[in-house]
N, C-alpha and C. Protein backbone atom coordinates (compact mmCIF):
# COMPACT_ATOMS: atom_id res chain seq x y z
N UNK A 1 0.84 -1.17 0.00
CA UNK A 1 0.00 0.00 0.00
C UNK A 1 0.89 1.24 0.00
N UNK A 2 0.99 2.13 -0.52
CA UNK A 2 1.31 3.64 -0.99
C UNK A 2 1.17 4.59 0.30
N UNK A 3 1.74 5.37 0.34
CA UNK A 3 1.95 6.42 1.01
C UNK A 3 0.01 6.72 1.42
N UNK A 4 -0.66 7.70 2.48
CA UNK A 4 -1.50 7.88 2.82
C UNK A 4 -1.38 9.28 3.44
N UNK A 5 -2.24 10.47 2.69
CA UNK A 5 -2.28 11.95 2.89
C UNK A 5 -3.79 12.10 3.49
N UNK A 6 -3.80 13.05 3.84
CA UNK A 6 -4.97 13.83 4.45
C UNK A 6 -5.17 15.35 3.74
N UNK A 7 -6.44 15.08 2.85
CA UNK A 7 -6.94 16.67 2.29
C UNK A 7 -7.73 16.50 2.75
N UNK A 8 -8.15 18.58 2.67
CA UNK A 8 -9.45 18.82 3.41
C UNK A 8 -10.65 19.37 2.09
N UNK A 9 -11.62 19.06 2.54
CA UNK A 9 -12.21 19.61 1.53
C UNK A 9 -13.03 20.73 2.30
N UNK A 10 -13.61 22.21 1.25
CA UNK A 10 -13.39 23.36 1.42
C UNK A 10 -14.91 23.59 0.56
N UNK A 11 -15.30 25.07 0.42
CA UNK A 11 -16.13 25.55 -0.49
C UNK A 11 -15.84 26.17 -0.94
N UNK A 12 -15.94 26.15 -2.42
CA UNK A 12 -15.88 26.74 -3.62
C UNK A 12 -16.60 27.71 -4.52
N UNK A 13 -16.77 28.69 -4.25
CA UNK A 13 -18.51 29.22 -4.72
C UNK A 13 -19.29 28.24 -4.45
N UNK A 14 -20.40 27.69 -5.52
CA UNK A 14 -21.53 26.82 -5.21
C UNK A 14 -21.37 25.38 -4.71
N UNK A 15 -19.33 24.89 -5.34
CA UNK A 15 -19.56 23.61 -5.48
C UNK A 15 -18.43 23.71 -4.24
N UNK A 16 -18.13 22.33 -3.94
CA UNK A 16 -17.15 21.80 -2.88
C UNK A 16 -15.47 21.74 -3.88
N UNK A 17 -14.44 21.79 -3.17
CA UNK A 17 -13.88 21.73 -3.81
C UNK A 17 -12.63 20.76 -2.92
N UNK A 18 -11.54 19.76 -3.56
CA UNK A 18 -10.63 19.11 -2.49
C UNK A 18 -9.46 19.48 -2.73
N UNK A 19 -8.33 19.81 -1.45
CA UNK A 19 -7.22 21.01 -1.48
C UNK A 19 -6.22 19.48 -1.24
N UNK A 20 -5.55 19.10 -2.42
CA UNK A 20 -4.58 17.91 -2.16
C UNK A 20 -2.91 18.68 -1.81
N UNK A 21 -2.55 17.35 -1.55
CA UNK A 21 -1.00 18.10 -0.91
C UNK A 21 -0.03 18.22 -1.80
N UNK A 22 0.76 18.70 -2.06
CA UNK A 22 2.11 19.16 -2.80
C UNK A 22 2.70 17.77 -3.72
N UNK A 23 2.70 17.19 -2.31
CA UNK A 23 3.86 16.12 -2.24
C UNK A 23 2.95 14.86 -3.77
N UNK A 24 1.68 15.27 -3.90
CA UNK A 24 0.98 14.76 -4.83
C UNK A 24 1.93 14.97 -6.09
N UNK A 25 2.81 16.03 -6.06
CA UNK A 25 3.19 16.19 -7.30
C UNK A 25 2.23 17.00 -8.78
N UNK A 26 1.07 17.49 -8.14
CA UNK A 26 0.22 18.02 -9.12
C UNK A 26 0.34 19.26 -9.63
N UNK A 27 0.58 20.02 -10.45
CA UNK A 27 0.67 21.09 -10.86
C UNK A 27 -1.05 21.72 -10.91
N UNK A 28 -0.83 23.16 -11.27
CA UNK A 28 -2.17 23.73 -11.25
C UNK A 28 -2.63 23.53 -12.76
N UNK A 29 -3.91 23.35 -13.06
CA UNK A 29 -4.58 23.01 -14.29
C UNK A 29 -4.19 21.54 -14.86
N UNK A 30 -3.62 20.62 -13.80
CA UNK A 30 -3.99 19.31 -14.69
C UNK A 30 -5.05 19.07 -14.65
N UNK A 31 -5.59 18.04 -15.50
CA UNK A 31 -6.58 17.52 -15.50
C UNK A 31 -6.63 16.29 -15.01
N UNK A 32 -8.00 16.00 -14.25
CA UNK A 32 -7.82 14.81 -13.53
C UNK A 32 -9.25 14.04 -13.70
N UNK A 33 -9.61 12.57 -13.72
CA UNK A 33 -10.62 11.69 -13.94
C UNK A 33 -10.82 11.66 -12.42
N UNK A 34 -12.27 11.61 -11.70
CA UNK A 34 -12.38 11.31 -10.65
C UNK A 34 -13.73 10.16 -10.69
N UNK A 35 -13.64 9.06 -9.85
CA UNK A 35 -14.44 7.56 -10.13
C UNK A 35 -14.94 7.60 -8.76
N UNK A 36 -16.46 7.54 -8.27
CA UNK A 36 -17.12 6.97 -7.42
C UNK A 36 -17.50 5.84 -7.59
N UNK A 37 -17.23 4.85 -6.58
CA UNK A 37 -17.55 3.53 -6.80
C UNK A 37 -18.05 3.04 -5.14
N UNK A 38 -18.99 2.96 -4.92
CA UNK A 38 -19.83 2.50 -3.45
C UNK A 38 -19.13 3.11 -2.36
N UNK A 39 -19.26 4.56 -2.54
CA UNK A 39 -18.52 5.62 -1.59
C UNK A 39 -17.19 5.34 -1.26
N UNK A 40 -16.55 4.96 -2.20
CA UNK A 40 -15.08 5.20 -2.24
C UNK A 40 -14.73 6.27 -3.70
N UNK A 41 -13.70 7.23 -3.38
CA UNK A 41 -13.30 7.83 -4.38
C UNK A 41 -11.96 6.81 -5.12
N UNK A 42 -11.72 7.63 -6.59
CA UNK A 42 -10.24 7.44 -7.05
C UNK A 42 -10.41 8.33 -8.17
N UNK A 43 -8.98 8.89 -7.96
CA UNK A 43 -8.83 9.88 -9.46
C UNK A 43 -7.60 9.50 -10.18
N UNK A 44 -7.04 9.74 -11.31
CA UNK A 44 -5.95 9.84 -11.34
C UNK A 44 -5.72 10.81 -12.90
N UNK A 45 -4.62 11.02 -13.02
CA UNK A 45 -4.56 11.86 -14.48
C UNK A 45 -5.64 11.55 -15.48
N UNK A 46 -6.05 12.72 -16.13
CA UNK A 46 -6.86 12.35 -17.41
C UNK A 46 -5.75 11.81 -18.47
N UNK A 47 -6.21 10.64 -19.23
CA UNK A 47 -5.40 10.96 -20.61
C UNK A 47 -5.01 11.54 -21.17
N UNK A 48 -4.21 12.18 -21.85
CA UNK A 48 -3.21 13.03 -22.69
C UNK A 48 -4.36 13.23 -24.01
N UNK A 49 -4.66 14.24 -24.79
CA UNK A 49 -5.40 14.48 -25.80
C UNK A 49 -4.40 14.14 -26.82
N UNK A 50 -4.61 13.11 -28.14
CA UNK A 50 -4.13 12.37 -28.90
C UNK A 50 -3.77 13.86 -30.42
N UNK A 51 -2.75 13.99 -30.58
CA UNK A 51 -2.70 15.12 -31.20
C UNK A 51 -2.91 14.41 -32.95
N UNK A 52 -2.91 13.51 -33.13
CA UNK A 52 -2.65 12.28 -34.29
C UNK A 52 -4.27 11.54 -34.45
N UNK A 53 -4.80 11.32 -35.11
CA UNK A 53 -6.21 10.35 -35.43
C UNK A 53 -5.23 9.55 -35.83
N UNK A 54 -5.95 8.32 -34.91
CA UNK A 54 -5.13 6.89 -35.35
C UNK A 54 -6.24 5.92 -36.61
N UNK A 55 -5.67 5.89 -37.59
CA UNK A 55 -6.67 5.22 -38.52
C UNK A 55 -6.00 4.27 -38.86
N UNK A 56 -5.58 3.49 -38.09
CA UNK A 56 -4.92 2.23 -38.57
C UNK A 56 -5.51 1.06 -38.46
N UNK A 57 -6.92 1.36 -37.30
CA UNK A 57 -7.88 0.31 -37.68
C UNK A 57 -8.86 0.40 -38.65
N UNK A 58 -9.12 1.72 -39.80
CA UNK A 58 -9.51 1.65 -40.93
C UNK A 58 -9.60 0.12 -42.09
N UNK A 59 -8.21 -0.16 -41.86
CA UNK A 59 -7.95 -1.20 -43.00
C UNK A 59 -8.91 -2.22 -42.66
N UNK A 60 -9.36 -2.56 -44.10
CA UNK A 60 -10.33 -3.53 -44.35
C UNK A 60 -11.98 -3.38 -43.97
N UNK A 61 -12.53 -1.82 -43.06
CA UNK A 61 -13.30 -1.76 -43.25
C UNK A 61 -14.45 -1.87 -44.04
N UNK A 62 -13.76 -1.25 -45.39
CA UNK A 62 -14.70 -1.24 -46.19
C UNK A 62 -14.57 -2.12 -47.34
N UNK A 63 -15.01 -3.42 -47.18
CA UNK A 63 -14.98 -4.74 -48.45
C UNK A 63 -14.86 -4.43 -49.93
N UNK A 64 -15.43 -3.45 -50.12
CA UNK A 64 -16.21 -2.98 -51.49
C UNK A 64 -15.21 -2.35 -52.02
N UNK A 65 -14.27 -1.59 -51.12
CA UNK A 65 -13.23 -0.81 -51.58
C UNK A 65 -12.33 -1.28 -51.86
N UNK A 66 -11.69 -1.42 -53.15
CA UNK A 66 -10.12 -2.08 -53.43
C UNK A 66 -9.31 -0.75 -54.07
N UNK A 67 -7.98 -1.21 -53.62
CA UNK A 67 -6.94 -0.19 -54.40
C UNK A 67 -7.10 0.04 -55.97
N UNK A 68 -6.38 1.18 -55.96
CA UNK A 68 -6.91 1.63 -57.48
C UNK A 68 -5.27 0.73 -58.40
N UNK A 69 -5.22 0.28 -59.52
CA UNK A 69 -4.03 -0.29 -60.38
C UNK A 69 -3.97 1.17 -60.96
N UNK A 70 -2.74 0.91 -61.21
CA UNK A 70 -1.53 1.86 -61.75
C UNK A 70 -2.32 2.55 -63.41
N UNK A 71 -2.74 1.41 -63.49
CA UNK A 71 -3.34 2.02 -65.18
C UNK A 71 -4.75 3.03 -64.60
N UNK A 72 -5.49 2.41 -63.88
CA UNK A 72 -6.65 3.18 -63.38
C UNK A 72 -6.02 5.04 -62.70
N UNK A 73 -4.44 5.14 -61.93
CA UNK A 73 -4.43 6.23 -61.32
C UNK A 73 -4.13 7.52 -62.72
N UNK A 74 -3.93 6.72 -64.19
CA UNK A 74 -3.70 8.05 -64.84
C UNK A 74 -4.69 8.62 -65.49
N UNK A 75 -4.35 9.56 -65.41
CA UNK A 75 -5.58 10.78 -65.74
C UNK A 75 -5.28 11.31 -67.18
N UNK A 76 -6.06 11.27 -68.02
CA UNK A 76 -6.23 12.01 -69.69
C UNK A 76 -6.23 13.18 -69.39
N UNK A 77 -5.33 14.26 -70.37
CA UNK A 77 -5.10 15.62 -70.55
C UNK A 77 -6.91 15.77 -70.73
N UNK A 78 -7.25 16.99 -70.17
CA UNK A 78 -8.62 18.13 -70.65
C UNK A 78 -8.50 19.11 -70.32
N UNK A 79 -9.82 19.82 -71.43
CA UNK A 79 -9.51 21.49 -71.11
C UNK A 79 -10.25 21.37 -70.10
N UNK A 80 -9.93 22.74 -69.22
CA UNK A 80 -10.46 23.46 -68.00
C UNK A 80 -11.25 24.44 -68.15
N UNK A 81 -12.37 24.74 -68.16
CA UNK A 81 -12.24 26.44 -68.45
C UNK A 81 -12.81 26.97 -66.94
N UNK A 82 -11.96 28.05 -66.44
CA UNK A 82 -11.99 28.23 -65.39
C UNK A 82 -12.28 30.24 -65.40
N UNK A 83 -13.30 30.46 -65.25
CA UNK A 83 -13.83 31.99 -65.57
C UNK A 83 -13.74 32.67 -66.75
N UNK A 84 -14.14 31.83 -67.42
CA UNK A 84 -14.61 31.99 -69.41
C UNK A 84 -12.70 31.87 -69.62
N UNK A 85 -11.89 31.50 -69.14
CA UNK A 85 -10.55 30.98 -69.46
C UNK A 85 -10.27 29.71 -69.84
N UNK A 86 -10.10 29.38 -71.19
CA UNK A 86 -10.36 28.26 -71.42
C UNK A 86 -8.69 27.45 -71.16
N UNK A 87 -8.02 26.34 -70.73
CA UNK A 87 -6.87 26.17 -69.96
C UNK A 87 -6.94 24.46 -70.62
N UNK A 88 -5.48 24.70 -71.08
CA UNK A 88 -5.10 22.93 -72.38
C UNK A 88 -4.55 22.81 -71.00
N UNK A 89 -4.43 21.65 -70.21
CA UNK A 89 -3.32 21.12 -69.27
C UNK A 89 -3.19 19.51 -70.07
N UNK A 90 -1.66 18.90 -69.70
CA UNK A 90 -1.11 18.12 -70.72
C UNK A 90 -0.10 18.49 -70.95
């Protein structure tokens, strides 16, 4: 079993608020998960916000979808016309 502190809890404007000790190591503005479970507390760090979308369980979602072949990715020269500008690309 871990070390054992004593906070007090306090009022906060409307809500209650709990004043933990130093030695917690907590800085001001972390964020923290707090769990009631049959009148016992536990908190501990929130997760880290994932700066990356992980789509690596994408693959194979979608059956229907197959890769495109090499002959399918080329594209035929056409005109453009882009604000009565008519544009040869090619």
């Amino acid at each position: 079993m871990g070390k054992e502190y004593r906070a007090k809890v306090f009022k906060s404007g409307n809500s209650v608020a709990l004043r933990l000790p130093k030695e917690l190591g907590l800085k001001d503005g972390d964020v923290m998960v707090l769990r009631e479970e049959q009148g016992h507390f536990e908190f501990e760090p929130a997760p880290a916000k994932a700066d990356r979308i992980d789509v690596s369980g994408f693959w194979g979602s979608m059956p229907g979808l197959k890769p495109l072949s090499p002959e399918d990715r080329l594209i035929e020269p056409r005109e453009l016309d882009w604000e009565g500008k008519l544009l040869k690309r090619g």
